[in-house]
PDB file of N, CA and C in Angstrom:
ATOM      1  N   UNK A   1      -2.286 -41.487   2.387  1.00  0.00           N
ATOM      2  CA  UNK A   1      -3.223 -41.608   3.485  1.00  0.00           C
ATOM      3  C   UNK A   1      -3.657 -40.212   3.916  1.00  0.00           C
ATOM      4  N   UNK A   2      -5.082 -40.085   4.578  1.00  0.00           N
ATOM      5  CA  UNK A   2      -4.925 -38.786   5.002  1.00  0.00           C
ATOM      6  C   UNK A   2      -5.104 -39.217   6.109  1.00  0.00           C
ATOM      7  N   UNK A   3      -4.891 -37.938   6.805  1.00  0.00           N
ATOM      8  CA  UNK A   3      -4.758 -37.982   8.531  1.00  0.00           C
ATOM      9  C   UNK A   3      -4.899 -36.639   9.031  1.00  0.00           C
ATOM     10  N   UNK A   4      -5.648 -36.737   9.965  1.00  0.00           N
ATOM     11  CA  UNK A   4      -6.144 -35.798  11.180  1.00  0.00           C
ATOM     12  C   UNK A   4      -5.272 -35.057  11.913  1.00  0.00           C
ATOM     13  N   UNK A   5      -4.813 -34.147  12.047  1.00  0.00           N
ATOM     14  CA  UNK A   5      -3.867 -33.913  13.148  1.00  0.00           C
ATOM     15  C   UNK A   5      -4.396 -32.855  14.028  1.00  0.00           C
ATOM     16  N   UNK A   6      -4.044 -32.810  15.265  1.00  0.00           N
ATOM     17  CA  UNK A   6      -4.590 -31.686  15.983  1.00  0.00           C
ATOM     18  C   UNK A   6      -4.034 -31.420  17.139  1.00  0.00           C
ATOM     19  N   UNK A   7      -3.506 -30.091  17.204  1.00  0.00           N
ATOM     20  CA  UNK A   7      -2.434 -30.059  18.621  1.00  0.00           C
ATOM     21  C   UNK A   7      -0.788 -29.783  17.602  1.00  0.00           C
ATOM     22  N   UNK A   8      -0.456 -28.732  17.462  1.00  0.00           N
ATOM     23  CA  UNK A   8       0.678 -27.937  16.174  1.00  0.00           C
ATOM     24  C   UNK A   8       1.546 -27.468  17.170  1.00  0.00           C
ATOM     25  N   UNK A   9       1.944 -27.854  18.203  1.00  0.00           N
ATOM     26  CA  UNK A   9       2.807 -27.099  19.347  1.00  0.00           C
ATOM     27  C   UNK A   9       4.011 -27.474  18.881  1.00  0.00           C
ATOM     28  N   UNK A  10       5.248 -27.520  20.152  1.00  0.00           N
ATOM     29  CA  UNK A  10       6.445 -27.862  19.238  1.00  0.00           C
ATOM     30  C   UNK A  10       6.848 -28.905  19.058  1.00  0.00           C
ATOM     31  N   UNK A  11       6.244 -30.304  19.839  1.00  0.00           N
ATOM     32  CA  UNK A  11       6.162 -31.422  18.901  1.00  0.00           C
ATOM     33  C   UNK A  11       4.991 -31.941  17.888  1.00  0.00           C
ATOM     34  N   UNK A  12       3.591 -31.402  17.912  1.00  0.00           N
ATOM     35  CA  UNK A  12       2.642 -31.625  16.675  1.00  0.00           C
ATOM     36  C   UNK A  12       3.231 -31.047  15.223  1.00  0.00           C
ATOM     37  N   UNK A  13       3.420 -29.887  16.034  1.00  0.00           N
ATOM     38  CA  UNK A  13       3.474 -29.242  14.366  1.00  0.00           C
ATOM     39  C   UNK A  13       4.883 -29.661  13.330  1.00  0.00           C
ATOM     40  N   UNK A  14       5.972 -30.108  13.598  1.00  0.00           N
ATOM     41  CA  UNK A  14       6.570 -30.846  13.334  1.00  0.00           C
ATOM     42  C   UNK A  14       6.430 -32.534  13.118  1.00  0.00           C
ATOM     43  N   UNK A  15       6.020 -33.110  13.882  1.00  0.00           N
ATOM     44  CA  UNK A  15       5.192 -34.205  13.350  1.00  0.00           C
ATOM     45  C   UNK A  15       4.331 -34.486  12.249  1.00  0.00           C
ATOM     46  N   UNK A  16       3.263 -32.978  12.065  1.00  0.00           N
ATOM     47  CA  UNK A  16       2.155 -32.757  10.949  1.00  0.00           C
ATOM     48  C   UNK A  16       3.261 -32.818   9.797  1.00  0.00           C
ATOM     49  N   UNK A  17       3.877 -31.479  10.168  1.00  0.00           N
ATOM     50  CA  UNK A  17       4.846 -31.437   8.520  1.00  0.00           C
ATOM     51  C   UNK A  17       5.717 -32.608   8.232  1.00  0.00           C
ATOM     52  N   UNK A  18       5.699 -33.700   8.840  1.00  0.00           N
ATOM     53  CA  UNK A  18       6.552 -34.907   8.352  1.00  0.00           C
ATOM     54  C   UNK A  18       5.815 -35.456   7.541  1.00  0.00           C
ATOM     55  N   UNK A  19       4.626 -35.588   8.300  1.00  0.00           N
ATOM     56  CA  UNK A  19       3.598 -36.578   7.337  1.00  0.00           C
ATOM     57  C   UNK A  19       3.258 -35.568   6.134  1.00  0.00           C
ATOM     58  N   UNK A  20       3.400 -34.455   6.191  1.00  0.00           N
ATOM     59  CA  UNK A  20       3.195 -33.530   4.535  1.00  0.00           C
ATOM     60  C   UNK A  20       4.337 -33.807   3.697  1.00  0.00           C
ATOM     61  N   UNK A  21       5.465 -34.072   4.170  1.00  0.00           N
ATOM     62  CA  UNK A  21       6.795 -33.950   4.078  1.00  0.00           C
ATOM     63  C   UNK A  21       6.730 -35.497   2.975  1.00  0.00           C
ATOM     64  N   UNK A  22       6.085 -36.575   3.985  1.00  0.00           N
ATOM     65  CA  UNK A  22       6.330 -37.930   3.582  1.00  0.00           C
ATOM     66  C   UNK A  22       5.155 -38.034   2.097  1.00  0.00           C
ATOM     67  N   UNK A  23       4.187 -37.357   2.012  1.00  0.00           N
ATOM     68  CA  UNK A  23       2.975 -37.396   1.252  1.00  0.00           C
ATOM     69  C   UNK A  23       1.898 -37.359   1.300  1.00  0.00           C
ATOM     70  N   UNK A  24       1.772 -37.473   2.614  1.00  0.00           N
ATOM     71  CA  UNK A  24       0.247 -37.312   3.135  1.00  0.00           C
ATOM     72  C   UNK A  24      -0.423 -36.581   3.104  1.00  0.00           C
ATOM     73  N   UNK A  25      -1.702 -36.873   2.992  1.00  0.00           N
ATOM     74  CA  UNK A  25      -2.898 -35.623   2.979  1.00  0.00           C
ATOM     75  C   UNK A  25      -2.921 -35.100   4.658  1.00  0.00           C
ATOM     76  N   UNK A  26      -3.151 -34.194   5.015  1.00  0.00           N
ATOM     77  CA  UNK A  26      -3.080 -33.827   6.371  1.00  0.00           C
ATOM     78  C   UNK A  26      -3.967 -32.542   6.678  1.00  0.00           C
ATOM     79  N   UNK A  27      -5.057 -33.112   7.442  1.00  0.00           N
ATOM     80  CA  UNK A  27      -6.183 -31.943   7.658  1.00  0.00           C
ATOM     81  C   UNK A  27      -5.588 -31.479   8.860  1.00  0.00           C
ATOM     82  N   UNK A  28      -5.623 -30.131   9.389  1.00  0.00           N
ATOM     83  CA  UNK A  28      -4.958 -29.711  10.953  1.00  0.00           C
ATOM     84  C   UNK A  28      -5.902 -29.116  11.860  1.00  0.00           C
ATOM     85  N   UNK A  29      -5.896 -29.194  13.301  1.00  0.00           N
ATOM     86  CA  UNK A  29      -7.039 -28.005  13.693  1.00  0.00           C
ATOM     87  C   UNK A  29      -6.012 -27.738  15.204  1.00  0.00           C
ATOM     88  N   UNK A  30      -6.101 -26.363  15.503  1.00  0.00           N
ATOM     89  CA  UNK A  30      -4.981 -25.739  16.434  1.00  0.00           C
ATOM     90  C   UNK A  30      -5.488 -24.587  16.889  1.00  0.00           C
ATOM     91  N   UNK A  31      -5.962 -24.362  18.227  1.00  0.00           N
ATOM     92  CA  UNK A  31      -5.899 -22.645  18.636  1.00  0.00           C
ATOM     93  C   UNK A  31      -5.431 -21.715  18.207  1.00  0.00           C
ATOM     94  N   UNK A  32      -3.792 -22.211  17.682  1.00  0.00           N
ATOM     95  CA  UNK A  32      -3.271 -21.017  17.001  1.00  0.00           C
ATOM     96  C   UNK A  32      -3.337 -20.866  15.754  1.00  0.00           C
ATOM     97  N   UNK A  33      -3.825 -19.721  15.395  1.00  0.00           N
ATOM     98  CA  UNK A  33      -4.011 -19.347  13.706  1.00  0.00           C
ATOM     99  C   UNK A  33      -2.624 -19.391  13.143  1.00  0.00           C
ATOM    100  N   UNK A  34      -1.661 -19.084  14.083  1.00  0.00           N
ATOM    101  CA  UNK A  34       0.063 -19.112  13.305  1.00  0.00           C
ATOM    102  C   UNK A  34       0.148 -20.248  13.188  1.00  0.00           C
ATOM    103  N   UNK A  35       0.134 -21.028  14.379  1.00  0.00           N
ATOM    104  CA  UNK A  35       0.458 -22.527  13.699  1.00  0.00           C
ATOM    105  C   UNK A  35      -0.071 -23.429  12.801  1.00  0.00           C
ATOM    106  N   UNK A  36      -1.405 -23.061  12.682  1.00  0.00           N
ATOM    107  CA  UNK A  36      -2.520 -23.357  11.265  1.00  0.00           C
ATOM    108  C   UNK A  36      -2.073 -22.445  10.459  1.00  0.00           C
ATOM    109  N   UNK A  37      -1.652 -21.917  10.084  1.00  0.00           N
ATOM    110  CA  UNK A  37      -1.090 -21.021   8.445  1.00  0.00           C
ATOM    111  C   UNK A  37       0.009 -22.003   8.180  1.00  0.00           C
ATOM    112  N   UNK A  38       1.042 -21.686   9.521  1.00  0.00           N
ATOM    113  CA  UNK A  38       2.064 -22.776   8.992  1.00  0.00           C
ATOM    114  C   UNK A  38       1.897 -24.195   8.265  1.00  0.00           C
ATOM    115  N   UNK A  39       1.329 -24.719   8.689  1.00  0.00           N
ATOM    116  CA  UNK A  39       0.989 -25.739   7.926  1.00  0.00           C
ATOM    117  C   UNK A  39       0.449 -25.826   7.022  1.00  0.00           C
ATOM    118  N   UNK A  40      -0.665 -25.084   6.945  1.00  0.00           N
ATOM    119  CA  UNK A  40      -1.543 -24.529   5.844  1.00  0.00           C
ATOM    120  C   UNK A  40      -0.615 -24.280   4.729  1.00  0.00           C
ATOM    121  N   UNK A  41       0.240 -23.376   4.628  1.00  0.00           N
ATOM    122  CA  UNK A  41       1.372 -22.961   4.041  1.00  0.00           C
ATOM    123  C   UNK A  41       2.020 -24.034   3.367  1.00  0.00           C
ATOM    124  N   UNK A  42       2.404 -25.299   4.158  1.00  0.00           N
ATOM    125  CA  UNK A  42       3.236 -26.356   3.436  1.00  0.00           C
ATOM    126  C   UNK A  42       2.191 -27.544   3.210  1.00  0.00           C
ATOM    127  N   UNK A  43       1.028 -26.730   2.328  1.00  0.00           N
ATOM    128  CA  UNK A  43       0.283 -27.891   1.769  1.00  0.00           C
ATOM    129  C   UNK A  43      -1.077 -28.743   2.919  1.00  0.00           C
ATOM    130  N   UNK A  44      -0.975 -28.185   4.006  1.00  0.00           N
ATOM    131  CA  UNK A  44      -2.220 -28.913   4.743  1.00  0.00           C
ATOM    132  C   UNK A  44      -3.673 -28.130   4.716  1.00  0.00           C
ATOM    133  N   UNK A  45      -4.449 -28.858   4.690  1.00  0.00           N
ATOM    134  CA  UNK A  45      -5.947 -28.278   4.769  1.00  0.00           C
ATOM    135  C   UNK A  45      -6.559 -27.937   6.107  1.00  0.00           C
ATOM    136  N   UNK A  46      -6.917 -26.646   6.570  1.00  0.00           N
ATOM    137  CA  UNK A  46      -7.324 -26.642   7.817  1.00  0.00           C
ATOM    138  C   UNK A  46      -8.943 -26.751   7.901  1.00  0.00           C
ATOM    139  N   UNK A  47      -9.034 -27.228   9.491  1.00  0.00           N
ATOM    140  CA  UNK A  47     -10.273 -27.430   9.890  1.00  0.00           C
ATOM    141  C   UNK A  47     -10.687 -26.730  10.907  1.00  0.00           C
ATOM    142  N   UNK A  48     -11.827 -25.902  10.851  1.00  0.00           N
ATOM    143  CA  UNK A  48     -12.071 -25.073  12.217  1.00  0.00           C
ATOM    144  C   UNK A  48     -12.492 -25.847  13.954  1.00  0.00           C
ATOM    145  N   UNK A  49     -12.446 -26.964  13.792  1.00  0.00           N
ATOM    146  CA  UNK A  49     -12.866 -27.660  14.691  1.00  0.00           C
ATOM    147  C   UNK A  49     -12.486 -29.322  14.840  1.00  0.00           C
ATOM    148  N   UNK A  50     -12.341 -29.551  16.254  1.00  0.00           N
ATOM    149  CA  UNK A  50     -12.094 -31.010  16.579  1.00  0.00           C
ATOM    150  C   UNK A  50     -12.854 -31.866  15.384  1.00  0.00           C
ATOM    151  N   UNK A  51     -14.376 -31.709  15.213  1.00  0.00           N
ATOM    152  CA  UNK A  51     -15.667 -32.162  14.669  1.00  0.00           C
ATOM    153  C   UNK A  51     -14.833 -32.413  12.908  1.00  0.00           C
ATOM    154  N   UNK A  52     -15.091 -31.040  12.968  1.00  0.00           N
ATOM    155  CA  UNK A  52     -14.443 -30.838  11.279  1.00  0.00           C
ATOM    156  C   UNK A  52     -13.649 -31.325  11.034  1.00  0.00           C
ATOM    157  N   UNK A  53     -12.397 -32.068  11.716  1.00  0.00           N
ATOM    158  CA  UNK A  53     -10.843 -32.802  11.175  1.00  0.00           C
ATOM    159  C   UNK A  53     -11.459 -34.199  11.175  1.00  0.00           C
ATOM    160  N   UNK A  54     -12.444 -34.946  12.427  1.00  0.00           N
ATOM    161  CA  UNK A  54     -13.279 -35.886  11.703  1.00  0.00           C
ATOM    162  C   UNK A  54     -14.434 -36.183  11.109  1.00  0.00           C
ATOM    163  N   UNK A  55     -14.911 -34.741  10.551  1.00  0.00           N
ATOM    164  CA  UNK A  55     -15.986 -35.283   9.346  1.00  0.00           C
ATOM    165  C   UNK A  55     -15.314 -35.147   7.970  1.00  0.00           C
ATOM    166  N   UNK A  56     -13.556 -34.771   8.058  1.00  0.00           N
ATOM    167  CA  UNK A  56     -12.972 -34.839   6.809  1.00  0.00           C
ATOM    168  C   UNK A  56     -12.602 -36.010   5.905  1.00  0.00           C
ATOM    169  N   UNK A  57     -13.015 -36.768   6.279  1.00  0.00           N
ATOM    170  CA  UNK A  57     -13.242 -38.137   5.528  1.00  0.00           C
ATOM    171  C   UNK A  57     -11.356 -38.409   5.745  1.00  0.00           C
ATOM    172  N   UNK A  58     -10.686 -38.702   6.916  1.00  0.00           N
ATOM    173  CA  UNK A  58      -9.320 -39.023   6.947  1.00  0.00           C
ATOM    174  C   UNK A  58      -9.931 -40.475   7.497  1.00  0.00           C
ATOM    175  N   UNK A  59      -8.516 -40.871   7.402  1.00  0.00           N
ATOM    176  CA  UNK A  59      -8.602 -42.559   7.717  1.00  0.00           C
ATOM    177  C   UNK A  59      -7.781 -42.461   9.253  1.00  0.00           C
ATOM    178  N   UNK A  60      -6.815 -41.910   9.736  1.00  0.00           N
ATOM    179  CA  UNK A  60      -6.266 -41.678  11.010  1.00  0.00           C
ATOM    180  C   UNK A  60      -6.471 -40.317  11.605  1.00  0.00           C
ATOM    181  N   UNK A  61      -6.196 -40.152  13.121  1.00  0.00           N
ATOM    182  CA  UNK A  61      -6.952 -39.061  13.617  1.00  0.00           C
ATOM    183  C   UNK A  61      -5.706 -38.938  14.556  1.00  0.00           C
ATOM    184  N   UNK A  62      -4.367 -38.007  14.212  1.00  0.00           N
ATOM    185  CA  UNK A  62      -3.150 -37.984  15.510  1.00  0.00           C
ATOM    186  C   UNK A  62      -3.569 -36.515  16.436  1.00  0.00           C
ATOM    187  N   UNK A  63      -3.282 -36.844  17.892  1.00  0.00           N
ATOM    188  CA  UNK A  63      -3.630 -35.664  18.936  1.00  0.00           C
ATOM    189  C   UNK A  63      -2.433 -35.572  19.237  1.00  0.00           C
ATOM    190  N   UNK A  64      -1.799 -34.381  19.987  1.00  0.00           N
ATOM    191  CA  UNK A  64      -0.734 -34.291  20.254  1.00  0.00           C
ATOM    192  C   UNK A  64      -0.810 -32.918  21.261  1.00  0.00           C
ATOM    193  N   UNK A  65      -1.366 -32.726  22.406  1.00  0.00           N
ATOM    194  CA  UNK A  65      -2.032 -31.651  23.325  1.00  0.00           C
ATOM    195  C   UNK A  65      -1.041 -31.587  24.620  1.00  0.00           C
ATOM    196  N   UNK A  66      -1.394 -30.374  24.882  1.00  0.00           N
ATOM    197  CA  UNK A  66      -0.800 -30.101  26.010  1.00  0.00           C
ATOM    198  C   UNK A  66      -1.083 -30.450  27.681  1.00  0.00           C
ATOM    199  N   UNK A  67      -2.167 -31.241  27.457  1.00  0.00           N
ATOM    200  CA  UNK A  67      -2.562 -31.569  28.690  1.00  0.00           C
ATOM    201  C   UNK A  67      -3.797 -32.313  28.515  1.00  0.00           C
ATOM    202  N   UNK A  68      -4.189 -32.715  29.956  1.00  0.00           N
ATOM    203  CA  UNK A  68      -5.306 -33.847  29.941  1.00  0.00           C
ATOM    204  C   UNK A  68      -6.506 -33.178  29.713  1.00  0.00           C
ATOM    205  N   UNK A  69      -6.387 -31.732  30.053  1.00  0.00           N
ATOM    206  CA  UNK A  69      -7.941 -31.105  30.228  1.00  0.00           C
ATOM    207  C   UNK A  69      -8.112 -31.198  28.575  1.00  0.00           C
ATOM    208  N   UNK A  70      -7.222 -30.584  27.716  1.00  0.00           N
ATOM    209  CA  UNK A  70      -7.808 -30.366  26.448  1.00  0.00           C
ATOM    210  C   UNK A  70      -7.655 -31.698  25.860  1.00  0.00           C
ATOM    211  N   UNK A  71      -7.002 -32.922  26.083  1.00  0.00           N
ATOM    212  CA  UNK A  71      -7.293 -34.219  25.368  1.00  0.00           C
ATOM    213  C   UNK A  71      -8.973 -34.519  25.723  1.00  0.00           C
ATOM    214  N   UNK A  72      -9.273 -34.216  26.637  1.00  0.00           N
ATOM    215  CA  UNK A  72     -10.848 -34.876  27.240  1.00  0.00           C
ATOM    216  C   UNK A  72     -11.952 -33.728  26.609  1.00  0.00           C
ATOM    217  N   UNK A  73     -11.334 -32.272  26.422  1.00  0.00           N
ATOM    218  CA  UNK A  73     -12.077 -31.444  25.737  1.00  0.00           C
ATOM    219  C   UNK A  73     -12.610 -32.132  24.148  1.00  0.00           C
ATOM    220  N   UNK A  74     -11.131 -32.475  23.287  1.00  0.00           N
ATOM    221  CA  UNK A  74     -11.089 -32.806  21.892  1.00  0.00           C
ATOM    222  C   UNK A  74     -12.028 -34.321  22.017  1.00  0.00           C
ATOM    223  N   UNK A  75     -11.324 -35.178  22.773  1.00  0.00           N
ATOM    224  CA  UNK A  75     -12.109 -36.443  22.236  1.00  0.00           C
ATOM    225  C   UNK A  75     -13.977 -36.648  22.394  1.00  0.00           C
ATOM    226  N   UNK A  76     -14.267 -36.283  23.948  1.00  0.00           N
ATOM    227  CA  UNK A  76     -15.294 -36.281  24.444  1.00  0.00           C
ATOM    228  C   UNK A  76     -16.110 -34.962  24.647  1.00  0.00           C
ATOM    229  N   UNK A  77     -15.784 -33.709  23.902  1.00  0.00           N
ATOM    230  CA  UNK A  77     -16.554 -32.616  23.874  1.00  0.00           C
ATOM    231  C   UNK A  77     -17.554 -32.431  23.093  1.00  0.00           C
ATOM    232  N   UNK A  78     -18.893 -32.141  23.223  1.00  0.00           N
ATOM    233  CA  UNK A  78     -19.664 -31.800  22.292  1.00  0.00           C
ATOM    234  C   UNK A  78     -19.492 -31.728  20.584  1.00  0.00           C
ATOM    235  N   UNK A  79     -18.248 -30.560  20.224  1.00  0.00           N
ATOM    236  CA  UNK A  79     -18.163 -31.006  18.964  1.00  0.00           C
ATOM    237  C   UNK A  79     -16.633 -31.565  19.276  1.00  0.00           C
ATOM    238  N   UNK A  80     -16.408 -32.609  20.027  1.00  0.00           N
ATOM    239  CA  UNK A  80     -14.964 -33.259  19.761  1.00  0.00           C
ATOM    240  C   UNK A  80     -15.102 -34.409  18.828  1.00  0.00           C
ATOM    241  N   UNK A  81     -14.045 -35.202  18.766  1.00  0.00           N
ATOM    242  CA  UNK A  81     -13.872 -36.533  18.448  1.00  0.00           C
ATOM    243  C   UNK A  81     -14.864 -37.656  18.467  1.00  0.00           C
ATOM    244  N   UNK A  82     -14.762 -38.240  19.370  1.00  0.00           N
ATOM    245  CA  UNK A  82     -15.885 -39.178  19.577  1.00  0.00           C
ATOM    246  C   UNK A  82     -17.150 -39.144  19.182  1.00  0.00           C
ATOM    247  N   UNK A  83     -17.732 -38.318  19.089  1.00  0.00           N
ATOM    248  CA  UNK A  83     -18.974 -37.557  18.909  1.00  0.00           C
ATOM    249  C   UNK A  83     -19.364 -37.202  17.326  1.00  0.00           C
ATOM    250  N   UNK A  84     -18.089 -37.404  16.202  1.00  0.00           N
ATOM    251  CA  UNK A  84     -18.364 -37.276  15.215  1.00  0.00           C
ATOM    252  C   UNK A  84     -17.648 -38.044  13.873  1.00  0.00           C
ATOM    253  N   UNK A  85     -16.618 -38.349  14.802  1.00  0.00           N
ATOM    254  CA  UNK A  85     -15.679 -39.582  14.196  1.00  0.00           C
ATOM    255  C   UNK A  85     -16.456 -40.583  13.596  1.00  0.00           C
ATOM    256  N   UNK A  86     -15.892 -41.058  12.008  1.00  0.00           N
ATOM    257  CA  UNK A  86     -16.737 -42.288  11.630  1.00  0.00           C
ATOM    258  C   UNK A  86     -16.033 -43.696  11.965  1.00  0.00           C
ATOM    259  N   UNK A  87     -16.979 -44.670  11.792  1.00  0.00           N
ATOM    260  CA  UNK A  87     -16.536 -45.796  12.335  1.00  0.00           C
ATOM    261  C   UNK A  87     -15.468 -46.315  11.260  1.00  0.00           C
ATOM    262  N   UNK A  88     -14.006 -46.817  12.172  1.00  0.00           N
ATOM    263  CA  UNK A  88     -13.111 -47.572  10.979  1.00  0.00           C
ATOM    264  C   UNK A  88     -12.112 -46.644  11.284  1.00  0.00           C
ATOM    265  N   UNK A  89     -12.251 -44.846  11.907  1.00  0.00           N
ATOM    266  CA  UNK A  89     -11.032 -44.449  11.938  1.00  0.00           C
ATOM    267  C   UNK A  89     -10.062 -44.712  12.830  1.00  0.00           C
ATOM    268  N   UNK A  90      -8.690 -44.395  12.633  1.00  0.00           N
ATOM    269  CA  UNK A  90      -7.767 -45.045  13.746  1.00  0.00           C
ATOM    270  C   UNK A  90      -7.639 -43.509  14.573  1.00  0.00           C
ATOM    271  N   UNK A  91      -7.957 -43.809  16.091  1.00  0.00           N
ATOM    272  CA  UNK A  91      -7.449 -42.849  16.658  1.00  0.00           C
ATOM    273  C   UNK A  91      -6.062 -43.187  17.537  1.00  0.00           C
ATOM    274  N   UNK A  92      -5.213 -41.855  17.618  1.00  0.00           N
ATOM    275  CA  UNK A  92      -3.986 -42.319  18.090  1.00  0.00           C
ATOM    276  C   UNK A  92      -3.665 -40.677  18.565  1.00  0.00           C
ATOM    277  N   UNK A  93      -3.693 -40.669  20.511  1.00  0.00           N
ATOM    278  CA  UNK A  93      -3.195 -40.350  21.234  1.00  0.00           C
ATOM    279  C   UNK A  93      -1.961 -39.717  21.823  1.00  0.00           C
ATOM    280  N   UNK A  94      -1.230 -39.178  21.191  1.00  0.00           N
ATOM    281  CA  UNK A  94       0.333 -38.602  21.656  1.00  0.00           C
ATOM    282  C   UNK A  94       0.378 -37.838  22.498  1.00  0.00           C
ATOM    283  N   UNK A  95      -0.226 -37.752  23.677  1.00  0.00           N
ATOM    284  CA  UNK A  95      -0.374 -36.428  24.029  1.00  0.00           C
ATOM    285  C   UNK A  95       0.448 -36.642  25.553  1.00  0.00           C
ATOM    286  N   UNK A  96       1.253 -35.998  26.324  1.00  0.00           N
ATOM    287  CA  UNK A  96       1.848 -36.213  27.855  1.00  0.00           C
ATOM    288  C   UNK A  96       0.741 -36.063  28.713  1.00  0.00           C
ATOM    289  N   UNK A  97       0.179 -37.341  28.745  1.00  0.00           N
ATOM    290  CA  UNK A  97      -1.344 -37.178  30.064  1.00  0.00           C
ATOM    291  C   UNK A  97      -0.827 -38.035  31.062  1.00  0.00           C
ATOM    292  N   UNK A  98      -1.378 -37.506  32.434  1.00  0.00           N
ATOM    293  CA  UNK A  98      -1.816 -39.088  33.179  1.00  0.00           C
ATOM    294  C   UNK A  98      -2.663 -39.626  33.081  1.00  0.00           C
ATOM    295  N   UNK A  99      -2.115 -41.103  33.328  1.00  0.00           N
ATOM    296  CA  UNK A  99      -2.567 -42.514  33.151  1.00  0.00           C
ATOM    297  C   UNK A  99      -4.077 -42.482  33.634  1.00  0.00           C
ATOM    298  N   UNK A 100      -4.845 -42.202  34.438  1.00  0.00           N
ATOM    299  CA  UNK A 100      -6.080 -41.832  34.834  1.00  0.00           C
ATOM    300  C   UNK A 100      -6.839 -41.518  33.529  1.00  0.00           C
ATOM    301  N   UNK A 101      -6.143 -40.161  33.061  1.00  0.00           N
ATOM    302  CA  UNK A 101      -6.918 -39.598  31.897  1.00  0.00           C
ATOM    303  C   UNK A 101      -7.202 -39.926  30.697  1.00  0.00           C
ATOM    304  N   UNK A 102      -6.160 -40.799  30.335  1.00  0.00           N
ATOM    305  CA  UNK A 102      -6.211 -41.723  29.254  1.00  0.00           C
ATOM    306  C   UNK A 102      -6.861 -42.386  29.487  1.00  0.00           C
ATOM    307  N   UNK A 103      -6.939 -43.326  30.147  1.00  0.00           N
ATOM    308  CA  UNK A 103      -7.806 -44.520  30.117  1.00  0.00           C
ATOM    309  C   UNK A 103      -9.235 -44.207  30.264  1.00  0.00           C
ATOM    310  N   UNK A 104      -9.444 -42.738  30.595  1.00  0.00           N
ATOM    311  CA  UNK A 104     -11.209 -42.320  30.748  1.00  0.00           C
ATOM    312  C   UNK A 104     -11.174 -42.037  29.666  1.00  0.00           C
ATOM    313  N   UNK A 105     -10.709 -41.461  28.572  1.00  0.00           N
ATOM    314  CA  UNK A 105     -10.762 -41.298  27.268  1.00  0.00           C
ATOM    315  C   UNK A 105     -10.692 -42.297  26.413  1.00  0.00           C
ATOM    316  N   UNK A 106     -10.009 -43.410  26.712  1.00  0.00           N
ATOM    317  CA  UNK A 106     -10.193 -44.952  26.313  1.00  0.00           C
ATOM    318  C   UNK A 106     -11.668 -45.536  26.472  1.00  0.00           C
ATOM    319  N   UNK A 107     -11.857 -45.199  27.335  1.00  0.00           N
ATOM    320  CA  UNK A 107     -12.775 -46.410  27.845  1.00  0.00           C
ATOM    321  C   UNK A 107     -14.222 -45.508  27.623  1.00  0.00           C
ATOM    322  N   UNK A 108     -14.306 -43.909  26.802  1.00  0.00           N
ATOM    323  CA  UNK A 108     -15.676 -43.487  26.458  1.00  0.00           C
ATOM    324  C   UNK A 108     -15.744 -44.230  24.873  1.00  0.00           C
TER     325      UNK A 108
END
């Protein structure tokens, strides 16, 4: 399968390398250039942008952020998620938000 990942902190980026770990194709996109090498490093393809991890033709899309501001940045930003995602992909949310924020990100 491939899959999206975005958000390499110290629970993404461990998460990413499982699914490299397990077989997966795994595109990454992360502020930090260290934590994009790292992965990069064990076999993942990076993407310079929210946009770019879904115009990579993956079938799942995992977030895993540090907060609500940048979940609402990635999904609903100009070049985020929503905005370029094709229809059919699974998106899936990990991120420690409040309940407010999610559900406005649900419900765009």
């Amino acid at each position: 399968m491939h899959i999206g990942f975005l958000g390499l902190g110290n629970m993404g980026g461990p998460m990413a390398r499982n699914l490299l770990k397990a077989g997966h194709q795994v595109t990454v996109f992360d502020l930090s250039a260290e934590a994009v090498s790292g992965l990069v490093g064990a076999g993942a393809k990076e993407a310079t942008s929210p946009a770019a991890v879904a115009q990579a033709g993956v079938e799942a899309i995992i977030t895993m952020l540090p907060a609500a501001a940048h979940v609402k940045q990635v999904y609903l930003g100009e070049d985020g998620l929503l905005a370029n995602v094709q229809s059919g992909v699974l998106l899936i949310d990990s991120s420690t938000i409040d309940p407010m924020s999610a559900r406005e990100v649900a419900a765009a």
